[in-house]
PDB file of N, CA and C in Angstrom:
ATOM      1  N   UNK A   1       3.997 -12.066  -4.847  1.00  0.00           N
ATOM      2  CA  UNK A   1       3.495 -10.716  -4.704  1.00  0.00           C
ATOM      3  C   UNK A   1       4.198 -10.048  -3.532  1.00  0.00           C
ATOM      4  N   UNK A   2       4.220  -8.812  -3.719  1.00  0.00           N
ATOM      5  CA  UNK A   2       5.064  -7.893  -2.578  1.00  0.00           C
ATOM      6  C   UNK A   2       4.535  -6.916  -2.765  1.00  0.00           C
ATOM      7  N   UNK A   3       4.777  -6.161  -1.473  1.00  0.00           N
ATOM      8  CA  UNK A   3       4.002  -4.566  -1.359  1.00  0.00           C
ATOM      9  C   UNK A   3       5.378  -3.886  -0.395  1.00  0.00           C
ATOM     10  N   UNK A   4       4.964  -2.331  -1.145  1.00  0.00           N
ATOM     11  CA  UNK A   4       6.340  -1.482  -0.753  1.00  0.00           C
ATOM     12  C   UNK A   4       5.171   0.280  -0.182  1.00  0.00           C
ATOM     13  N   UNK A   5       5.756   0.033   0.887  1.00  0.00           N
ATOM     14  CA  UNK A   5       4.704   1.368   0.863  1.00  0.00           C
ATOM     15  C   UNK A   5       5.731   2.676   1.582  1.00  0.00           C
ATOM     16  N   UNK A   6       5.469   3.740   1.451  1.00  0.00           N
ATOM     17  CA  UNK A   6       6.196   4.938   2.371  1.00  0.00           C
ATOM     18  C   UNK A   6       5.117   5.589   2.546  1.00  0.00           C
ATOM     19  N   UNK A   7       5.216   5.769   4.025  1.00  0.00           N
ATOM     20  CA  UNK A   7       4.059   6.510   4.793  1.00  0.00           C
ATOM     21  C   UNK A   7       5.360   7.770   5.631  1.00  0.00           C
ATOM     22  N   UNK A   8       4.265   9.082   5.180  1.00  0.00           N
ATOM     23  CA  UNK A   8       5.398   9.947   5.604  1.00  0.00           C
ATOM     24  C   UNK A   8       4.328  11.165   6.544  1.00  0.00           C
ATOM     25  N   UNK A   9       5.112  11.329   7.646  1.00  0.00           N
ATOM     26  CA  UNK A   9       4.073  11.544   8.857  1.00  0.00           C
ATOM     27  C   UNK A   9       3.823  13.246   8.745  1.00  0.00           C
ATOM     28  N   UNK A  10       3.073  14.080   8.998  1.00  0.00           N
ATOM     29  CA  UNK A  10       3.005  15.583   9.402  1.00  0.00           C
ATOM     30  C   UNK A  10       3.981  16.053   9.209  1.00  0.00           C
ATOM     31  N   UNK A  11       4.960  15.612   9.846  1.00  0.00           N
ATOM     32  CA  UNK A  11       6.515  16.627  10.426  1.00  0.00           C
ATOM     33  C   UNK A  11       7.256  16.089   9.498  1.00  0.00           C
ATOM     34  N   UNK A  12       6.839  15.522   8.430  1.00  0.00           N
ATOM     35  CA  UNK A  12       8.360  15.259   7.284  1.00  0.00           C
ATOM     36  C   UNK A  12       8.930  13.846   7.403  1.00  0.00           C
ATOM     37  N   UNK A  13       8.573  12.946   8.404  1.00  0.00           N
ATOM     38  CA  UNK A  13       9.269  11.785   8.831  1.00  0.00           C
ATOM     39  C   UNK A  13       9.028  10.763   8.004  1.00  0.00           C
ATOM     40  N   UNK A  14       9.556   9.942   7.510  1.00  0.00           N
ATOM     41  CA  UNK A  14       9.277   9.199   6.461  1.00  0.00           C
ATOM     42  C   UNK A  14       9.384   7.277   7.282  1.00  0.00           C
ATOM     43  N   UNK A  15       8.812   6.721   6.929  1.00  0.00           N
ATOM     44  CA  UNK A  15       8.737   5.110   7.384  1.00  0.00           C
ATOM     45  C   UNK A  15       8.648   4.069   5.988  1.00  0.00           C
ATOM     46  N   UNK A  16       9.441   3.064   5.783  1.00  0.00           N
ATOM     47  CA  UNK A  16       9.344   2.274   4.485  1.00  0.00           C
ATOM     48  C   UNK A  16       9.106   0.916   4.592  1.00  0.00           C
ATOM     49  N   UNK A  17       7.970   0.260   4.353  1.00  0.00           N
ATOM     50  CA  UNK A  17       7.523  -0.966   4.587  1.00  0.00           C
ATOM     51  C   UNK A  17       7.677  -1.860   3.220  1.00  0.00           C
ATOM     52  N   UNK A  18       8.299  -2.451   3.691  1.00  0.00           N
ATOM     53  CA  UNK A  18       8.152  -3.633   2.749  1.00  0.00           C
ATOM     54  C   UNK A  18       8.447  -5.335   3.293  1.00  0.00           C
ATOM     55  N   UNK A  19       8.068  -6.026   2.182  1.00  0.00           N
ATOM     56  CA  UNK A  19       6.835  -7.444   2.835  1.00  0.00           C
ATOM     57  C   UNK A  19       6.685  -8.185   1.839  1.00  0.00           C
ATOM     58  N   UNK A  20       6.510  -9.273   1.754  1.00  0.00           N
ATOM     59  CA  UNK A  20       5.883 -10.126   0.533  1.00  0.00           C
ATOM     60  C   UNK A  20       3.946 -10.320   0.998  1.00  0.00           C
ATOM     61  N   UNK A  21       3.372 -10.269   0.218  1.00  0.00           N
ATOM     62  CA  UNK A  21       1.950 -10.344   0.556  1.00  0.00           C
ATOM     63  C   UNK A  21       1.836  -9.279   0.702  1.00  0.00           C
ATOM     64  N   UNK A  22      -0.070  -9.270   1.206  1.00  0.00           N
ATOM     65  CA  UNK A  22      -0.157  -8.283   1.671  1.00  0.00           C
ATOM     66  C   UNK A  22      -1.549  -8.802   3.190  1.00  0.00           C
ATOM     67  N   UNK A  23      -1.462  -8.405   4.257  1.00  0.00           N
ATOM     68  CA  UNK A  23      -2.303  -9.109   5.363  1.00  0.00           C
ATOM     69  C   UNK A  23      -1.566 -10.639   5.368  1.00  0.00           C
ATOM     70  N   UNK A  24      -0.613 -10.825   4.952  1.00  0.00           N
ATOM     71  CA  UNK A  24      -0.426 -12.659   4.753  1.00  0.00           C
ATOM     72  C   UNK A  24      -0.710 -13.516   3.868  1.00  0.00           C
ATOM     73  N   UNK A  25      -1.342 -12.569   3.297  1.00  0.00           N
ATOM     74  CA  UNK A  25      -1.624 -13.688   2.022  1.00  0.00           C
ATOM     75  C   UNK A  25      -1.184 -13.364   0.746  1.00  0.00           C
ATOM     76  N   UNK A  26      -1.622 -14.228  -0.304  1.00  0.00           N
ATOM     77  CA  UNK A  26      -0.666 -13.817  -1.651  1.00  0.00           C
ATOM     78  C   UNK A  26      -1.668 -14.646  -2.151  1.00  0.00           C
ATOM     79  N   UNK A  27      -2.538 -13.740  -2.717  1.00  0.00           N
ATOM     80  CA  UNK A  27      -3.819 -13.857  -3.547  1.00  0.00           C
ATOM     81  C   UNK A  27      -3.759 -13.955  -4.978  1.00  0.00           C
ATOM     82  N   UNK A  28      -4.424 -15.082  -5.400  1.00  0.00           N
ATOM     83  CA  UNK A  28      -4.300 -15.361  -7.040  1.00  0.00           C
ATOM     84  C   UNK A  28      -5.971 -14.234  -7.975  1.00  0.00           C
ATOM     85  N   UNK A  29      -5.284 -13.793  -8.261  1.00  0.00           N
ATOM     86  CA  UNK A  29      -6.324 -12.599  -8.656  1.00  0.00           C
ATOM     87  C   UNK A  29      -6.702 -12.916 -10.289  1.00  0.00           C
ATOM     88  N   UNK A  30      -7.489 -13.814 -10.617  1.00  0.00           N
ATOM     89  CA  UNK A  30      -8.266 -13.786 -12.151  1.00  0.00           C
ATOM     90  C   UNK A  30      -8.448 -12.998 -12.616  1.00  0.00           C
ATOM     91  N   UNK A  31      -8.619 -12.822 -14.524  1.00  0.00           N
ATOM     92  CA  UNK A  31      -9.066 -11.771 -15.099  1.00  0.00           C
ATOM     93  C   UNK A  31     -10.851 -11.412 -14.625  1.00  0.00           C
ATOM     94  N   UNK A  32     -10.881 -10.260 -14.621  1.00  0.00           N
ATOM     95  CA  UNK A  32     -12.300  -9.553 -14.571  1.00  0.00           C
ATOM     96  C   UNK A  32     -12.579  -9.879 -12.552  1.00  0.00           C
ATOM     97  N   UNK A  33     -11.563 -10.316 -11.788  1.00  0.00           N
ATOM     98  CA  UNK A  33     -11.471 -10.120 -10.294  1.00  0.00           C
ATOM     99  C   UNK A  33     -11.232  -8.955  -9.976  1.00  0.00           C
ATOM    100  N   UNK A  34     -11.298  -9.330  -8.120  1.00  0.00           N
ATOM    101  CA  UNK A  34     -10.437  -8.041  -7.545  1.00  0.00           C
ATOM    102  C   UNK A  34     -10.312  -8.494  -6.150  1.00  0.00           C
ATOM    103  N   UNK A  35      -9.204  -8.228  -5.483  1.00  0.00           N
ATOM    104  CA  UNK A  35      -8.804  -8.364  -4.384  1.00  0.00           C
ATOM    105  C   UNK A  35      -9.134  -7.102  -3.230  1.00  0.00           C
ATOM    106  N   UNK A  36      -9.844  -7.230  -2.079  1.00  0.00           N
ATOM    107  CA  UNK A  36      -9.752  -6.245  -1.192  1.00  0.00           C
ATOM    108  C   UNK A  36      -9.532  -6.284  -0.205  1.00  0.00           C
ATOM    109  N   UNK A  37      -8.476  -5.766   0.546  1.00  0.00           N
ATOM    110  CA  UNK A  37      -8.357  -5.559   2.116  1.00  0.00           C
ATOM    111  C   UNK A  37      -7.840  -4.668   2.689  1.00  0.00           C
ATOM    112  N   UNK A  38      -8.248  -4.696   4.227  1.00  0.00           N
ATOM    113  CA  UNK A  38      -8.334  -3.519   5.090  1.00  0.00           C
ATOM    114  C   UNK A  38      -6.663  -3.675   5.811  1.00  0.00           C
ATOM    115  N   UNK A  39      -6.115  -3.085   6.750  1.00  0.00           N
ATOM    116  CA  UNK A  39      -5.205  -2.506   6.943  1.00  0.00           C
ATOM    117  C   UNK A  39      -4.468  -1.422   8.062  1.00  0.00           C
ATOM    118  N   UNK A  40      -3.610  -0.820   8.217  1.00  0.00           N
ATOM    119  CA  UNK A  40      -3.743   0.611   9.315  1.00  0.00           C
ATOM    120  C   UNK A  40      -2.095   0.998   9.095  1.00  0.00           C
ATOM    121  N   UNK A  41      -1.858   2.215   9.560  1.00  0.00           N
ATOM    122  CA  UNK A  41      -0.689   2.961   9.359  1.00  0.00           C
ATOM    123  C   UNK A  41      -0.730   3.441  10.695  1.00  0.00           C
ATOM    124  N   UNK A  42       0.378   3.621  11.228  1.00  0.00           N
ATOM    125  CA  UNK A  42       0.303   3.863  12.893  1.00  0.00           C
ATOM    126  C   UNK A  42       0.773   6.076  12.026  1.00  0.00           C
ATOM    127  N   UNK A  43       0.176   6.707  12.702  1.00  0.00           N
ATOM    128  CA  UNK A  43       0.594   7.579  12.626  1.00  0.00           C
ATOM    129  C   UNK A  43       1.121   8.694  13.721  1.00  0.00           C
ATOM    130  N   UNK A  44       1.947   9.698  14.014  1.00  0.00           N
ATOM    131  CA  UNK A  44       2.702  10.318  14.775  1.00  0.00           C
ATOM    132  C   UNK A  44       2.287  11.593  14.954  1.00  0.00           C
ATOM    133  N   UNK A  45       1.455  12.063  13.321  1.00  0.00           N
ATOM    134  CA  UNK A  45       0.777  13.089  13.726  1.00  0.00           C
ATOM    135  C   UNK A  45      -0.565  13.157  13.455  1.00  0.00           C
ATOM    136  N   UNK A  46      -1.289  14.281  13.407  1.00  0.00           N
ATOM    137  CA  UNK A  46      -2.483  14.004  12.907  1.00  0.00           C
ATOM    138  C   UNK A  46      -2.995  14.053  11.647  1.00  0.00           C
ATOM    139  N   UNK A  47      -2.112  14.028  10.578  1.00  0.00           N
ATOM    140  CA  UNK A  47      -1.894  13.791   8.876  1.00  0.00           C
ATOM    141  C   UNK A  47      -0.710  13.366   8.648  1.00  0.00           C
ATOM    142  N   UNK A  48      -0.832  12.364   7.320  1.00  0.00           N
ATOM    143  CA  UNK A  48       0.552  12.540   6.667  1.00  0.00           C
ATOM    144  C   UNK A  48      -0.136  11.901   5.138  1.00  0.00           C
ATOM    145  N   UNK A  49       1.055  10.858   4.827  1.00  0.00           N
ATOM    146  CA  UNK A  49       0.534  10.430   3.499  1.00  0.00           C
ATOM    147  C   UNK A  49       1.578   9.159   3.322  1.00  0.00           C
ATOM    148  N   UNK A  50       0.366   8.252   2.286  1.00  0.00           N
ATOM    149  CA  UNK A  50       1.157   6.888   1.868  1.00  0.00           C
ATOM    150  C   UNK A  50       1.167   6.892   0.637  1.00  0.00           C
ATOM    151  N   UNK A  51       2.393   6.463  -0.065  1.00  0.00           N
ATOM    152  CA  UNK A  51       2.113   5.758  -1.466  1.00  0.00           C
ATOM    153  C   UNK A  51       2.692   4.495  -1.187  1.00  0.00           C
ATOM    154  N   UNK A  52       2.840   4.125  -2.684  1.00  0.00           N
ATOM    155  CA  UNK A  52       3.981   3.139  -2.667  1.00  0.00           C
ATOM    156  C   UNK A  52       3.837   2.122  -3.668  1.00  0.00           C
ATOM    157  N   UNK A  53       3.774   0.504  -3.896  1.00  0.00           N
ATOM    158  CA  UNK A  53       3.828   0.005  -5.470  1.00  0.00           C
ATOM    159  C   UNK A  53       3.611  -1.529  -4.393  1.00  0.00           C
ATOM    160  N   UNK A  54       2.689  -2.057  -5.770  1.00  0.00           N
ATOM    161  CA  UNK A  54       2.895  -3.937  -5.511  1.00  0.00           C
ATOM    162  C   UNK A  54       3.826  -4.224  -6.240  1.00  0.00           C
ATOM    163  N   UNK A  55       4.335  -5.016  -6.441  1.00  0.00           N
ATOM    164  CA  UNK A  55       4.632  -6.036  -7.619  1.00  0.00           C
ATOM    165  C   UNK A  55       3.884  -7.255  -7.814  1.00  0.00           C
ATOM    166  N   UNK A  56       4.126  -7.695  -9.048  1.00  0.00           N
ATOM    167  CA  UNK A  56       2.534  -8.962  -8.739  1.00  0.00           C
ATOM    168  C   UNK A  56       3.386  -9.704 -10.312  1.00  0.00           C
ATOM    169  N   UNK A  57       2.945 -10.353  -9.568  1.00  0.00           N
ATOM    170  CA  UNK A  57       3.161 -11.540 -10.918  1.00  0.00           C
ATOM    171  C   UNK A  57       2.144 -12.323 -12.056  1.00  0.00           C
ATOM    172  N   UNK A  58       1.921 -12.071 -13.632  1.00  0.00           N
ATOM    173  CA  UNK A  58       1.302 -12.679 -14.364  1.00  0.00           C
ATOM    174  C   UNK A  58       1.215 -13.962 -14.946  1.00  0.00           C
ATOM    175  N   UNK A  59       0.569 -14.728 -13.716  1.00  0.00           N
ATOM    176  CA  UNK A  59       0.776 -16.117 -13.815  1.00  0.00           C
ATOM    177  C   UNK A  59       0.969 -16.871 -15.243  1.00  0.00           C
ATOM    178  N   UNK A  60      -0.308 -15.992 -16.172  1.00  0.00           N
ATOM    179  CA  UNK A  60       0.316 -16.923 -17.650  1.00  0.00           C
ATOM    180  C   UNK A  60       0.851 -16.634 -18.413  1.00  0.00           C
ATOM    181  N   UNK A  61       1.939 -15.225 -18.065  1.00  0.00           N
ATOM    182  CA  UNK A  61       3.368 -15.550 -19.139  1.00  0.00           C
ATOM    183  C   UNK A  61       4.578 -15.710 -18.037  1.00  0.00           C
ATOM    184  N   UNK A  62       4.053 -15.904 -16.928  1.00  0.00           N
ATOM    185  CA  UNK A  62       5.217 -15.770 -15.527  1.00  0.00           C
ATOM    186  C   UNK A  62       5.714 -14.149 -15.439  1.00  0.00           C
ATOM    187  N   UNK A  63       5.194 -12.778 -16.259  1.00  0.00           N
ATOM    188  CA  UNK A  63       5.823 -11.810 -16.225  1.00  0.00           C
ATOM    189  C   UNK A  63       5.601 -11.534 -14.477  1.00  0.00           C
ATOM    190  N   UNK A  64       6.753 -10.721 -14.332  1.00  0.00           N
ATOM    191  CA  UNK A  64       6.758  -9.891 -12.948  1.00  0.00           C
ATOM    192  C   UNK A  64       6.459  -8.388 -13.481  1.00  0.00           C
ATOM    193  N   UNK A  65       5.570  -7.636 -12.811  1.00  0.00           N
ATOM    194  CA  UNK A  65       5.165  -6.082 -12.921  1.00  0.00           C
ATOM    195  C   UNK A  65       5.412  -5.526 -11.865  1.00  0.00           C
ATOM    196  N   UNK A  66       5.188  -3.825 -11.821  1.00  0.00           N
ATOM    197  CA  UNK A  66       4.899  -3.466 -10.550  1.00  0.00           C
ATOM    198  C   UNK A  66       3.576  -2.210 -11.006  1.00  0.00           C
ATOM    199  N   UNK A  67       2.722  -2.495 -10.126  1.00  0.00           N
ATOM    200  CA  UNK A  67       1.590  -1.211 -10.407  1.00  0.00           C
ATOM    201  C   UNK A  67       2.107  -0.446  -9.313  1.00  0.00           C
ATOM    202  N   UNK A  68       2.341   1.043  -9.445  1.00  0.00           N
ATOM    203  CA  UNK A  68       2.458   2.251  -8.320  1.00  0.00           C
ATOM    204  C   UNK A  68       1.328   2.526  -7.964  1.00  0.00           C
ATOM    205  N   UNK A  69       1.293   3.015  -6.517  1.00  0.00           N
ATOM    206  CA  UNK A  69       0.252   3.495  -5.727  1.00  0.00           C
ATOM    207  C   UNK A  69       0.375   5.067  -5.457  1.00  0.00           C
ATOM    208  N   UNK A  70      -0.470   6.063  -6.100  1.00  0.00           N
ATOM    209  CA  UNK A  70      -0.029   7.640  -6.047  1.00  0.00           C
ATOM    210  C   UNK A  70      -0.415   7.857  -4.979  1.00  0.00           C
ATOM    211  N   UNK A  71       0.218   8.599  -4.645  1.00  0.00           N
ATOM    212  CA  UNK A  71       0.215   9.336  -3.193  1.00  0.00           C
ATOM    213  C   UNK A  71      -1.323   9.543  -2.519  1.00  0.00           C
ATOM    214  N   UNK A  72      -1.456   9.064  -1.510  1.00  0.00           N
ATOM    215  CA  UNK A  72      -2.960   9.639  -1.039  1.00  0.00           C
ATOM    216  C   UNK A  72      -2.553   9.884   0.576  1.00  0.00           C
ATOM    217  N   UNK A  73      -3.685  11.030   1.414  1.00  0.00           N
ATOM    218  CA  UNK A  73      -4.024  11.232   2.277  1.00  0.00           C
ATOM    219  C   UNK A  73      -4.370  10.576   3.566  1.00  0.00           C
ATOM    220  N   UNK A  74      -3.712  11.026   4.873  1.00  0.00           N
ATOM    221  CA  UNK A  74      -4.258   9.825   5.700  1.00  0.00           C
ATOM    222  C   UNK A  74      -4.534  11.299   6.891  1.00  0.00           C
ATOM    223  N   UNK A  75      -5.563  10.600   7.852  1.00  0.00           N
ATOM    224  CA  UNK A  75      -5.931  11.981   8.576  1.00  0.00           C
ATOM    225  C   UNK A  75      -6.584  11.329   9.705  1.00  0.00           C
ATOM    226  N   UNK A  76      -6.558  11.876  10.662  1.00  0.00           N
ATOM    227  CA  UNK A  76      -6.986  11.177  12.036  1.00  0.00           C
ATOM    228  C   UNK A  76      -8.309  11.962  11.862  1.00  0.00           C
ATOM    229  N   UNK A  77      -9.539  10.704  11.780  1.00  0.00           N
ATOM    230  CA  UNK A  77     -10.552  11.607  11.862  1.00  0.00           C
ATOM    231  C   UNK A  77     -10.807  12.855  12.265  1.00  0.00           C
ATOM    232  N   UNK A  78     -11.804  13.880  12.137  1.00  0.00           N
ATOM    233  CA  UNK A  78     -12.186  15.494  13.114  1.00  0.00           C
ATOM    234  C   UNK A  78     -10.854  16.307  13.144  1.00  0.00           C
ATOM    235  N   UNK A  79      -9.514  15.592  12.388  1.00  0.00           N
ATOM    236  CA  UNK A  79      -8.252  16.881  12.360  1.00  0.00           C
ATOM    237  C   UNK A  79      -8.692  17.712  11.395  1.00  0.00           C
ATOM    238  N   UNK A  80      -9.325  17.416  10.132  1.00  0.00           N
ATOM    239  CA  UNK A  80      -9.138  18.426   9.039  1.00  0.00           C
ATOM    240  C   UNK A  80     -10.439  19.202   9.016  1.00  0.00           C
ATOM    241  N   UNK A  81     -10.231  20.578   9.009  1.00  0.00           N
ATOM    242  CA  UNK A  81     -11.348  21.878   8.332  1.00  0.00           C
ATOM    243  C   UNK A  81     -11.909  21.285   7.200  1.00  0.00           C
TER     244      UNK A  81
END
């Protein structure tokens, strides 16, 4: 498993992470599961935004995928009206 993320700050600045895992680990995720964890994005201003994609692997045909992550919002608490 791998995670690819772009976090792109207020002012246009863009940062590209990528990693195998995600927190360190590389979680075997069963049908009808779910994996959750917490995280942080250092940010520069007081908004920007992350997307980005896993790839993950289907242990019982060995396929490799990638699910995308659509763009969402990040905001330093009390910045936004």
């Amino acid at each position: 498993m791998a995670r690819y993320w772009k976090i792109t700050q207020g002012s246009g600045d863009c940062q590209e992470v990528r990693g195998k895992g995600v927190v360190g680990q590389q979680p075997l995720i069963g049908p009808g599961q779910s994996f959750r964890y917490t995280s942080r994005a250092i940010l520069q201003t007081p908004v920007g935004v992350m997307e980005g994609a896993y790839t993950l692997l289907d242990t019982s045909t060995q396929r490799v995928f990638e699910v995308a992550i659509t763009p969402f919002r990040l905001a330093v608490p009390l910045q936004l009206h």
